[in-house]
Protein backbone atom coordinates (compact mmCIF):
# COMPACT_ATOMS: atom_id res chain seq x y z
CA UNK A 1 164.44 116.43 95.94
CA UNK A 2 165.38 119.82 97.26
CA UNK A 3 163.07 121.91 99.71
CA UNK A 4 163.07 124.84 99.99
CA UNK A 5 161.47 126.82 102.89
CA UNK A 6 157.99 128.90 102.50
CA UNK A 7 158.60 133.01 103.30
CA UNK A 8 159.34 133.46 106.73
CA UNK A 9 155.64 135.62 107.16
CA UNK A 10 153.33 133.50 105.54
CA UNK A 11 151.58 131.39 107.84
CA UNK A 12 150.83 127.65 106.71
CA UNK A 13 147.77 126.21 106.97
CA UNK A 14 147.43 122.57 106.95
CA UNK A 15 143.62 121.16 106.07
CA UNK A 16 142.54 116.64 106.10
CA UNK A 17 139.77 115.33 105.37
CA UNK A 18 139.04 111.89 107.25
CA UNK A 19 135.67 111.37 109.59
CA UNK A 20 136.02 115.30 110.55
CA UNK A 21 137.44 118.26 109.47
CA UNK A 22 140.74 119.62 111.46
CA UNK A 23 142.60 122.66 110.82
CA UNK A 24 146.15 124.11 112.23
CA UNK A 25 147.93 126.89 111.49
CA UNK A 26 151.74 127.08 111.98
CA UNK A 27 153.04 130.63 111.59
CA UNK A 28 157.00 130.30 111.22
CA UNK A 29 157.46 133.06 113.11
CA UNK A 30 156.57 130.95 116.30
CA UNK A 31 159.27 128.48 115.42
CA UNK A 32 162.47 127.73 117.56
CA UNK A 33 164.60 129.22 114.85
CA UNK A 34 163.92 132.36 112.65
CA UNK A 35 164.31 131.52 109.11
CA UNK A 36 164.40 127.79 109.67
CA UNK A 37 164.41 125.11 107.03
CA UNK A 38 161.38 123.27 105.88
CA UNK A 39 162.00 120.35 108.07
CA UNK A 40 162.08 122.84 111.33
CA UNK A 41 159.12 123.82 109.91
CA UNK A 42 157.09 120.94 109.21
CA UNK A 43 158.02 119.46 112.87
CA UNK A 44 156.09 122.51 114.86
CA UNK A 45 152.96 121.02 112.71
CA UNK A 46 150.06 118.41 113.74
CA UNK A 47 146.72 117.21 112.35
CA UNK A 48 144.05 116.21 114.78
CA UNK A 49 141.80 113.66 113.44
CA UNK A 50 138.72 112.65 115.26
CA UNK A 51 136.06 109.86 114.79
CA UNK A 52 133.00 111.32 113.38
CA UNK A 53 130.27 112.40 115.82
CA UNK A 54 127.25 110.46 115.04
CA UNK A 55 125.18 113.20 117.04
CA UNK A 56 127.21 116.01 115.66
CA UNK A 57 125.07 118.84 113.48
CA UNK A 58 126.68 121.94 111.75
CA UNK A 59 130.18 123.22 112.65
CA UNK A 60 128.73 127.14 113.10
CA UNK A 61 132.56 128.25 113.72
CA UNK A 62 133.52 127.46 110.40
CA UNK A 63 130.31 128.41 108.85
CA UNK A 64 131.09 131.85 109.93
CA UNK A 65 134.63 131.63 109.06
CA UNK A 66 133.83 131.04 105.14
CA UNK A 67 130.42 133.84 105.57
CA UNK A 68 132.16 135.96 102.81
CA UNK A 69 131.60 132.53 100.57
CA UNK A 70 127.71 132.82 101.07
CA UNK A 71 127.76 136.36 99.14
CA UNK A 72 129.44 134.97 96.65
CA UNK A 73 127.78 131.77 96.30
CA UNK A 74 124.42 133.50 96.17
CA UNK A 75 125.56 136.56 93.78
CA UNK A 76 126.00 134.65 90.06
CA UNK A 77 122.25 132.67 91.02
CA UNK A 78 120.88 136.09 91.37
CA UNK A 79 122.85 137.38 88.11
CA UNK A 80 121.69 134.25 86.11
CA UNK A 81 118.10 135.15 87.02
CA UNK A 82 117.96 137.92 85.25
CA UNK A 83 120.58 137.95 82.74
CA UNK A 84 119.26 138.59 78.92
CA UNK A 85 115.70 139.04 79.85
CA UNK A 86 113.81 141.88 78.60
CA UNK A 87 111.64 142.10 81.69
CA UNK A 88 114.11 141.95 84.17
CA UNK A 89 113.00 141.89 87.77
CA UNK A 90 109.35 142.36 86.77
CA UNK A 91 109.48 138.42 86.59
CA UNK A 92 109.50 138.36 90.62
CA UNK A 93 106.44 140.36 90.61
CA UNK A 94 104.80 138.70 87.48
CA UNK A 95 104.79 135.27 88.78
CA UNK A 96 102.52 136.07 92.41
CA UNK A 97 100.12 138.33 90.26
CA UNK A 98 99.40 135.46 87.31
CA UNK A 99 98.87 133.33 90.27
CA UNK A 100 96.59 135.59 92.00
CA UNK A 101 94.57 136.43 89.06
CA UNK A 102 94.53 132.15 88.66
CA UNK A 103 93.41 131.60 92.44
CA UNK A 104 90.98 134.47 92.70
CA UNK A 105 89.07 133.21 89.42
CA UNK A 106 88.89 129.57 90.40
CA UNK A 107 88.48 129.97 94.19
CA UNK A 108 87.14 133.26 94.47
CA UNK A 109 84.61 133.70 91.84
CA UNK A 110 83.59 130.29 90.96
CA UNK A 111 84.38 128.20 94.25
CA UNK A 112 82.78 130.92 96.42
CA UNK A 113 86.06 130.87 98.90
CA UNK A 114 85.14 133.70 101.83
CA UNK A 115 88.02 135.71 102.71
CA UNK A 116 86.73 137.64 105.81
CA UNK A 117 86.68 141.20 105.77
CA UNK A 118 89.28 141.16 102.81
CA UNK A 119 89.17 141.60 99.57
CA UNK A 120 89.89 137.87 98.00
CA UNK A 121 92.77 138.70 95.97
CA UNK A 122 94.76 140.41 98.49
CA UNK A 123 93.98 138.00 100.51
CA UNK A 124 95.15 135.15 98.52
CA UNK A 125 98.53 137.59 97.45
CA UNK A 126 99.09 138.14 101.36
CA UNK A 127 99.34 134.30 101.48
CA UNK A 128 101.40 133.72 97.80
CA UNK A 129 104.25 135.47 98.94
CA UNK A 130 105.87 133.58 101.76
CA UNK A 131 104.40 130.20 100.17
CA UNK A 132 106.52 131.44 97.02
CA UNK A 133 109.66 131.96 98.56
CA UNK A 134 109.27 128.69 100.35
CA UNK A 135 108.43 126.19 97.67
CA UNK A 136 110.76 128.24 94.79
CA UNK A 137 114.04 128.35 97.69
CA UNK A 138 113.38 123.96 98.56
CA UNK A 139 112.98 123.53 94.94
CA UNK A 140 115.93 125.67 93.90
CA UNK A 141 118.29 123.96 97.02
CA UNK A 142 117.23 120.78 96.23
CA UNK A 143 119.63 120.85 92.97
CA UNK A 144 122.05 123.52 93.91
CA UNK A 145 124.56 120.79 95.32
CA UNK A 146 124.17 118.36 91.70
CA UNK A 147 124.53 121.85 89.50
CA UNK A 148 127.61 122.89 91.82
CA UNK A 149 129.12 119.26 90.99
CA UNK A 150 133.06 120.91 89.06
CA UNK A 151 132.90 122.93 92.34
CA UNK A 152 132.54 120.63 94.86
CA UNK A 153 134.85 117.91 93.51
CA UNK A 154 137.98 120.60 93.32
CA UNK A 155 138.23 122.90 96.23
CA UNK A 156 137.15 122.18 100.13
CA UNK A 157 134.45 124.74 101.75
CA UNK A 158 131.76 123.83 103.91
CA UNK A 159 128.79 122.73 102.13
CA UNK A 160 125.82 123.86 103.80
CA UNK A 161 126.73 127.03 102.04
CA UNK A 162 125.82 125.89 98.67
CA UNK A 163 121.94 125.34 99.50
CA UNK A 164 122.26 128.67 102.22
CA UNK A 165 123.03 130.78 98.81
CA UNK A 166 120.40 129.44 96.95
CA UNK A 167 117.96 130.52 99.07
CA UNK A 168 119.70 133.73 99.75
CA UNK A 169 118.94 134.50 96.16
CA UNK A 170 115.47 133.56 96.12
CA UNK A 171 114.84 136.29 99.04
CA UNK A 172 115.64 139.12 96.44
CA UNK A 173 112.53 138.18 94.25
CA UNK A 174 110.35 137.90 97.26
CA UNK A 175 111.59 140.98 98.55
CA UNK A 176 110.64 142.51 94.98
CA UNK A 177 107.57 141.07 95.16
CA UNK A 178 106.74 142.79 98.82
CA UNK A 179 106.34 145.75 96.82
CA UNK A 180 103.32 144.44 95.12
CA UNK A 181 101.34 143.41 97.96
CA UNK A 182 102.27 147.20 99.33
CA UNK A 183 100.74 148.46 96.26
CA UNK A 184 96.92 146.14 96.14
CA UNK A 185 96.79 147.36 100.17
CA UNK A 186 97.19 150.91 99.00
CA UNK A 187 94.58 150.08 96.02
CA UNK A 188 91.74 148.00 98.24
CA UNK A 189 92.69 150.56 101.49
CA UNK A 190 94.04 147.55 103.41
CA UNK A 191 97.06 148.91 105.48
CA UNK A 192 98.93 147.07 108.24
CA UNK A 193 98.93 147.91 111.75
CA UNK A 194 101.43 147.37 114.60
CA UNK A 195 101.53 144.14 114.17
CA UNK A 196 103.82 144.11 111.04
CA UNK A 197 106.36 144.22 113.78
CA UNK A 198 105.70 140.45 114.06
CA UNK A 199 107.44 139.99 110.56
CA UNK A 200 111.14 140.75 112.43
CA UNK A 201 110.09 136.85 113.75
CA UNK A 202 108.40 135.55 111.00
CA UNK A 203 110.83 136.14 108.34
CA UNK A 204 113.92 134.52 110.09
CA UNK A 205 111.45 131.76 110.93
CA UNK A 206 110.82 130.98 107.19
CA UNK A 207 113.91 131.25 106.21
CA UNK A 208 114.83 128.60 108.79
CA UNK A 209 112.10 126.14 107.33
CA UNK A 210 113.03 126.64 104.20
CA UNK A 211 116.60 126.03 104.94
CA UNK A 212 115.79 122.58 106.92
CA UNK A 213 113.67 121.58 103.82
CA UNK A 214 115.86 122.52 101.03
CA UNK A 215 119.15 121.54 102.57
CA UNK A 216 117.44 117.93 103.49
CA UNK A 217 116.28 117.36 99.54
CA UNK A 218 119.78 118.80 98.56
CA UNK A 219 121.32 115.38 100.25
CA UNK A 220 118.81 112.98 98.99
CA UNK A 221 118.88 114.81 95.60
CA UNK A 222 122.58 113.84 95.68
CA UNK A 223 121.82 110.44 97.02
CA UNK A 224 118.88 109.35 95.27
CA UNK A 225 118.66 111.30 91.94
CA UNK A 226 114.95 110.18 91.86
CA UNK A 227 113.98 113.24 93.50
CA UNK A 228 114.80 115.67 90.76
CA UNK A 229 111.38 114.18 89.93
CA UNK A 230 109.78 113.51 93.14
CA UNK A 231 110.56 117.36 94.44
CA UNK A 232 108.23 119.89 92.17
CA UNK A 233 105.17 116.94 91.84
CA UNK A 234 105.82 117.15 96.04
CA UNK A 235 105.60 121.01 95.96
CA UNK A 236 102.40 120.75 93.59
CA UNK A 237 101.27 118.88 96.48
CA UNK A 238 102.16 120.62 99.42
CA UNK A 239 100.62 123.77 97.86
CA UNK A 240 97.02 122.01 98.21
CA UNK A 241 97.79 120.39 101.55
CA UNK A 242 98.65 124.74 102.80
CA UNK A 243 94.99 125.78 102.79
CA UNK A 244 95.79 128.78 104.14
CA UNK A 245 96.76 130.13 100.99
CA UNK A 246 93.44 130.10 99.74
CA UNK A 247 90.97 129.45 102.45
CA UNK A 248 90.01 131.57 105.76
CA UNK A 249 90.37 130.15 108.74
CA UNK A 250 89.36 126.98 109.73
CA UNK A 251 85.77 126.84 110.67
CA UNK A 252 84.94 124.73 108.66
CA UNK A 253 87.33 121.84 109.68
CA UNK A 254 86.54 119.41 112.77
CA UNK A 255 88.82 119.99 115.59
CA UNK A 256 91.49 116.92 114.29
CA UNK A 257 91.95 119.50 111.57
CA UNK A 258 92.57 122.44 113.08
CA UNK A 259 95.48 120.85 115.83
CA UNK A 260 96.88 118.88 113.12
CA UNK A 261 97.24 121.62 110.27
CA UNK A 262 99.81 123.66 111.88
CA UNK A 263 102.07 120.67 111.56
CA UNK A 264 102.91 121.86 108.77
CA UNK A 265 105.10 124.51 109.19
CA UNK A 266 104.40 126.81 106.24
CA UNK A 267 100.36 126.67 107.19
CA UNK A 268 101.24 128.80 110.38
CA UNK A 269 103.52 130.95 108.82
CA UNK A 270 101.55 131.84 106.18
CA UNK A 271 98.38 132.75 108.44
CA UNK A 272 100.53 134.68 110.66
CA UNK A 273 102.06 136.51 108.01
CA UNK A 274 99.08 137.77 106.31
CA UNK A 275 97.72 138.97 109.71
CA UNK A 276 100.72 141.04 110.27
CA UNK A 277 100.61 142.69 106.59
CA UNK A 278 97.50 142.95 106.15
CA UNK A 279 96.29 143.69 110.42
CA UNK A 280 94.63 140.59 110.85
CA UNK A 281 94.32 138.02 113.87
CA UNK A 282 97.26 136.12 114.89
CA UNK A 283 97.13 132.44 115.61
CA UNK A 284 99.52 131.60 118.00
CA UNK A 285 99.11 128.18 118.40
CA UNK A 286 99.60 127.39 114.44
CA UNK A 287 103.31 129.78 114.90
CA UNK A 288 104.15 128.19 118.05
CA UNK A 289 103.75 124.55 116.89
CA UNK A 290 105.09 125.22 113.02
CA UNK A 291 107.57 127.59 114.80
CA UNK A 292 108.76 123.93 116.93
CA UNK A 293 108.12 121.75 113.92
CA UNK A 294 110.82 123.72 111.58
CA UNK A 295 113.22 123.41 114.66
CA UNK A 296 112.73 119.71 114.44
CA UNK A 297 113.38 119.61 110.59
CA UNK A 298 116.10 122.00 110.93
CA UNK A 299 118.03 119.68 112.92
CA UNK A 300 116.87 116.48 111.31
CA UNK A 301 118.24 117.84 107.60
CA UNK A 302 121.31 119.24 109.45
CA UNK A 303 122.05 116.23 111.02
CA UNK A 304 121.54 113.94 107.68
CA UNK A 305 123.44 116.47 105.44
CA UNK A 306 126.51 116.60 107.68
CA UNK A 307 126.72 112.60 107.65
CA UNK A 308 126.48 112.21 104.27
CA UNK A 309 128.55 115.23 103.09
CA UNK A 310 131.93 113.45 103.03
CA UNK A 311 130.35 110.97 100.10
CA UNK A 312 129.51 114.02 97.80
CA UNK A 313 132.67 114.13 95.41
CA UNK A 314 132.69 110.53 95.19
CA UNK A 315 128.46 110.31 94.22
CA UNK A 316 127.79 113.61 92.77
């Protein structure tokens, strides 16, 4: 069989797959000889392989290096969204307000919830929104990795990226929907204060623990294709257990209650949230200790994806 030699400019990149990912790139240029054969080549080039790190979590390097791959990754799910509808965006803003007008019947006007100062169905939209983006990004990672199956089992790219985009998307809609509670504060004369400088730490915090959540059910999803069913019933759940989407404060809980609830990281993000939109009180014990207990996950789901990534195009 004849070789023949690659252009003298292009660099050659050499990419295995076995325990870790290594990389090298030869550019012929370097070589001993200018112009030299594909065996001079091929001699100036070396694949490290390395036992898989047991404690290792994600390769940020060459997360950045494919970054251009999120964009497009994320693009078509936001296209797809709102392809051939005759609404069009108005279904990001549609979905918070039917479920506003649901919570402020039920809990407002026939359960008697208090909502402080605030009107009750700005307060219950203050705490929609971020629960929204949370429970519709986890649900929407959880099967990006099974709908992105042709992809994954033809081409190599890290991926973390698949469930990163997903998510991405889902931050245009709540975006969209931002707008909306802007518009009932400017109706019930609720306007934020100051404190809506808090959001510049809120908002990356959410998107963390919705990252650690939806890229964790995005592995067992591949793994254990019994939670395509167990994820939206948990959501349904979850929603209930997050009384601080429909309740204020915590008064009426015992003490257990009240250290315990922030475990769950999208109770103190969503009662920190609504204080900065809508000038309330900030608890900083519920951030702090949600703030800690996405951390935790974040690592946890990083960890678990990374060590069961390799089996993907042999499961999926």
């Amino acid at each position: 069989m004849n070789t023949t030699a690659p252009p003298a400019s292009q660099p050659i990149e050499v990419l295995s797959w076995n325990a870790t990912v290594t990389r090298e790139v030869v550019d012929p240029k370097n070589t001993a000889l200018p112009g030299a054969q594909a065996e001079d080549i091929f001699a100036n080039m070396w694949t490290t392989i390395e036992p898989q790190q047991l404690w290792k979590l994600v390769d940020v390097v060459e997360l950045w290096r494919y970054r251009e791959l999120l964009w497009l990754l994320a693009w078509p799910d936001i296209q797809v969204r709102y392809k051939q509808t005759v609404l069009g965006v108005v279904w990001a803003v549609l979905q918070p307000l039917a479920m506003m007008l649901v919570f402020s019947m039920i809990f407002g006007r026939i359960g008697q919830m208090r909502s402080g100062d605030l009107p009750y169905p700005l307060f219950v939209l203050a705490g929609l929104l971020p629960w929204l983006y949370f429970s519709n990004g986890i649900s929407s990672a959880s099967q990006s990795i099974v709908n992105n199956q042709n992809l994954i089992t033809k081409v190599y790219f890290p991926r973390l990226l698949i469930p990163m985009g997903a998510i991405a998307a889902g931050f245009v809609d709540f975006a969209i929907s931002m707008g909306l509670l802007a518009l009932m504060g400017g109706i019930y004369g609720v306007l934020p204060g100051l404190g809506i400088l808090m959001l510049g730490i809120l908002l990356p915090v959410l998107v963390v623990v919705t990252l650690a959540v939806g890229t964790l059910l995005s592995a067992l999803t591949v793994k254990y294709r019994d939670f395509k069913h167990i994820v939206p019933f948990m959501v349904q759940l979850w929603m209930f257990m997050t009384p601080a989407i429909y309740l204020h404060g915590t008064d009426s809980f015992g003490w257990p209650l009240r250290v315990l609830l922030p475990l769950n990281p999208a109770y103190g993000l969503i009662v920190n949230y609504r204080a900065a939109v809508l000038n309330g009180e900030f608890d900083f014990y519920a951030l702090i200790i949600s703030s800690f207990v996405s951390l935790c996950v974040l690592c946890l789901s990083s960890w678990y994806f990374c060590r069961i990534e390799r089996e993907f195009a042999d499961v999926i």
